[in-house]
Protein backbone atom coordinates (compact mmCIF):
# COMPACT_ATOMS: atom_id res chain seq x y z
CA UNK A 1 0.00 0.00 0.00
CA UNK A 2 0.99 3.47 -0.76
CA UNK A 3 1.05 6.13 2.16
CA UNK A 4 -0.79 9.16 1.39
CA UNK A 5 1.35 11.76 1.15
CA UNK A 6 1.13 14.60 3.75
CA UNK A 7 2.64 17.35 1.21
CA UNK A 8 -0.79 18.66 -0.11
CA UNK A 9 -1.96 20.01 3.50
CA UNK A 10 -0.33 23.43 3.80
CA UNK A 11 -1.66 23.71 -0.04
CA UNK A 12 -5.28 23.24 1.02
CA UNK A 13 -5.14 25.60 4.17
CA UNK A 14 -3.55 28.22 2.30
CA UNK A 15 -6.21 28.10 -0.60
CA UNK A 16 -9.23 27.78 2.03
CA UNK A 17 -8.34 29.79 4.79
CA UNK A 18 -9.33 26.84 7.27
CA UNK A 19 -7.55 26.42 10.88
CA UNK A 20 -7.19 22.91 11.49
CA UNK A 21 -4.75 23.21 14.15
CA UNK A 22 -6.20 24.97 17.17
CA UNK A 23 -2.72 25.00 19.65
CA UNK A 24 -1.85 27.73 22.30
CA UNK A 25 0.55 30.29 20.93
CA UNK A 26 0.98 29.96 17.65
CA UNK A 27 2.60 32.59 15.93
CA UNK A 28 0.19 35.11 14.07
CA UNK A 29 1.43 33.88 10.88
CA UNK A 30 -0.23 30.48 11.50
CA UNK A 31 -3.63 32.07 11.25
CA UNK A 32 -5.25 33.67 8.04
CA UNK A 33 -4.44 37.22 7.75
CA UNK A 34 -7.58 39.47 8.18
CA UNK A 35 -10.06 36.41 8.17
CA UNK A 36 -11.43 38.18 11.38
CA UNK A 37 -12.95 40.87 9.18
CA UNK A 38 -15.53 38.34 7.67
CA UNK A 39 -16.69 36.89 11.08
CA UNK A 40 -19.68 37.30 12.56
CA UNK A 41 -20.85 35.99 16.09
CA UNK A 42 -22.59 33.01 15.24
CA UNK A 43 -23.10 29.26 17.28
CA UNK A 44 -19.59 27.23 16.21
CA UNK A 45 -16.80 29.08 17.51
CA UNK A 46 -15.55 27.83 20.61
CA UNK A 47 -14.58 30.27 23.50
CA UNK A 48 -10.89 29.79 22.80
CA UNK A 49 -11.76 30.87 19.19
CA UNK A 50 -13.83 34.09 19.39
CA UNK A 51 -10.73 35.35 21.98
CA UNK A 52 -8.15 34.70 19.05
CA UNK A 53 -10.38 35.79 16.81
CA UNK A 54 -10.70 39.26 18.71
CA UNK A 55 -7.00 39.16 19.38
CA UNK A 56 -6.51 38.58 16.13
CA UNK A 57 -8.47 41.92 15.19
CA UNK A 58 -6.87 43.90 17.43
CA UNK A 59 -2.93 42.81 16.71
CA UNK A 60 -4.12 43.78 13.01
CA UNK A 61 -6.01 46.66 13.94
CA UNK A 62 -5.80 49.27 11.57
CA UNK A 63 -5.40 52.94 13.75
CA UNK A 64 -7.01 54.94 10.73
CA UNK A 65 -10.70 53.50 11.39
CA UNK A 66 -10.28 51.28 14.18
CA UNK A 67 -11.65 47.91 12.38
CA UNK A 68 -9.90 45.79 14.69
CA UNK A 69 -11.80 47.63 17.70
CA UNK A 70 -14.92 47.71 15.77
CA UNK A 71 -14.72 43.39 15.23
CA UNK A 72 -13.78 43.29 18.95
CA UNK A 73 -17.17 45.15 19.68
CA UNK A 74 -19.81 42.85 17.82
CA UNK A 75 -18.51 39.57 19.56
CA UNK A 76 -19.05 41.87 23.24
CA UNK A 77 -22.33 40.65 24.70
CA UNK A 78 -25.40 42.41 24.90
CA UNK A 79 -24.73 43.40 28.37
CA UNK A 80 -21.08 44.23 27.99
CA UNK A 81 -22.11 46.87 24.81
CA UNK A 82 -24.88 48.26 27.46
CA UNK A 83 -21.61 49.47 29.49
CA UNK A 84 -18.93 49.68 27.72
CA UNK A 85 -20.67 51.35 24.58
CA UNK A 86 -21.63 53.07 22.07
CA UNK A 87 -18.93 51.97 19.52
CA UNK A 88 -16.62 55.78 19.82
CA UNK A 89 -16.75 55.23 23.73
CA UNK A 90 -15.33 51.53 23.47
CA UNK A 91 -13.44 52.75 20.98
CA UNK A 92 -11.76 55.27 23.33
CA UNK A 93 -11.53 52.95 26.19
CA UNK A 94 -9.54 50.57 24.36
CA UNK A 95 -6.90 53.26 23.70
CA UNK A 96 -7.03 54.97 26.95
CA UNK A 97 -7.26 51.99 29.19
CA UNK A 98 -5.87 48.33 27.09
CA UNK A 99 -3.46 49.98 24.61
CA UNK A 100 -1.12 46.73 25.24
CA UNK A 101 -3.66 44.86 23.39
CA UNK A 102 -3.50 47.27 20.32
CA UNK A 103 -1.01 46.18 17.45
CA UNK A 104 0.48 43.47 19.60
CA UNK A 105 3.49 41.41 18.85
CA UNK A 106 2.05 37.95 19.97
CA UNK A 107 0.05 36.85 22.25
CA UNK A 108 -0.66 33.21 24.31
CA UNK A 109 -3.53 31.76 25.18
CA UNK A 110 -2.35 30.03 28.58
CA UNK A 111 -5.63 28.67 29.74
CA UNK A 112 -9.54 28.20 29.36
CA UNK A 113 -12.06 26.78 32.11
CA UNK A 114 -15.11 26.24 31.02
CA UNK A 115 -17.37 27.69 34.42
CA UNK A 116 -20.63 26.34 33.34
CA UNK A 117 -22.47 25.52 30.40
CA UNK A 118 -22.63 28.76 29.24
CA UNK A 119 -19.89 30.29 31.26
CA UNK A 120 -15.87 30.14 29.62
CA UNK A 121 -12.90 32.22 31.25
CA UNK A 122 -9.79 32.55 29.26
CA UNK A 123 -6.46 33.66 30.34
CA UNK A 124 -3.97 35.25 27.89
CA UNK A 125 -0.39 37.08 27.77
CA UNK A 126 -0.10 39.59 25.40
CA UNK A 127 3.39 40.74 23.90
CA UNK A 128 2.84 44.44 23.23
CA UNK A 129 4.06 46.38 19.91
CA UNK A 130 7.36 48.07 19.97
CA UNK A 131 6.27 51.19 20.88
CA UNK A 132 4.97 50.16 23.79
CA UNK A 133 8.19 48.84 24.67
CA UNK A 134 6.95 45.32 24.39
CA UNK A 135 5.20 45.13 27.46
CA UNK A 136 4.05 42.45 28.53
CA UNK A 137 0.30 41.90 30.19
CA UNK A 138 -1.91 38.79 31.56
CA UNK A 139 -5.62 39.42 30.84
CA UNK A 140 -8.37 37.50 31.74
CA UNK A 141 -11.70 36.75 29.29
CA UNK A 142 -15.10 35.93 30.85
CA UNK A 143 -17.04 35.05 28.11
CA UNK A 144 -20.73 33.76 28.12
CA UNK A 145 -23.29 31.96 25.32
CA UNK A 146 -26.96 33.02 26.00
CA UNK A 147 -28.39 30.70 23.27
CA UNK A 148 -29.68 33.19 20.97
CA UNK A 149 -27.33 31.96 18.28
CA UNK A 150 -25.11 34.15 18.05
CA UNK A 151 -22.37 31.89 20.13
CA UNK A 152 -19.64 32.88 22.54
CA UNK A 153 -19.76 36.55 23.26
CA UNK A 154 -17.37 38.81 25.52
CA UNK A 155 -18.65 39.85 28.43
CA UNK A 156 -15.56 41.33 30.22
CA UNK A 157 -12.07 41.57 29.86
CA UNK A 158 -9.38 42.50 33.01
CA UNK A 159 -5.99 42.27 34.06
CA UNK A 160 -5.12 39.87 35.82
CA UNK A 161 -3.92 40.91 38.94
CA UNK A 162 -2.54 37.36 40.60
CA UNK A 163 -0.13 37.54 37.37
């Protein structure tokens, strides 16, 4: 018997865009360049994924019109756009309060607990740009699924201060 050959993978991720290998850390080049702009917050994604999805967004985020932000801010849950919104005042908080997370070198996903059936918590280090002197920063997501179909949505993220 012949063995399948292994060579045509990379070929077939590149051309579709798919993610096949869903491992902590990977380096941003692993992961489709500005597929995040095309997502919407639908049942599917895990937890794990809407985070690097929204990571994702804002390490490409593009400081002329805020896209990144702006993707970050549909997968926020209902409740979390009641406090944290309209879109200019998230927009602002991001800069003024969680610039580390804008334009970021790399970033880790170093755990996820699942709390409850609808209840995730993810824990992350983030590698900030250059000009933020590559600071480095351990954030917490606590991300819920109400059912409505629209999947895992952000609900808050913090520092974490036991880092």
């Amino acid at each position: 018997k012949k063995v399948p050959s292994m060579a045509p993978w990379p070929q077939a991720l590149r051309r579709y865009g798919v993610l096949l290998l869903l491992s902590y850390g990977l380096p941003r080049a692993f992961f489709a360049s500005g597929a995040w702009r095309s997502a919407l917050p639908e049942d599917g994604r895990s937890a794990t994924e809407v985070v690097r999805l929204q990571l994702t967004a804002l390490q490409e985020n593009n400081p002329e019109n805020d896209d990144g932000i702006a993707k970050t801010f549909d997968f926020a849950s209902t409740r979390n756009k009641a406090v944290t919104g309209p879109l200019p005042r998230f927009a602002h908080m991001i800069h003024a309060g969680y610039p580390v997370l804008l334009n970021a070198q790399n970033f880790t996903l170093l755990s996820a607990l699942q709390l409850g059936p609808t209840e995730y918590a993810v824990r992350v280090e983030i590698l900030g740009n250059l000009r933020m002197g590559s600071q480095k920063g351990i954030f917490v997501w606590q991300l819920s699924n109400s059912g409505d179909g629209t999947g895992w949505r952000t609900d808050a993220v913090m520092p974490d201060e036991s880092a």
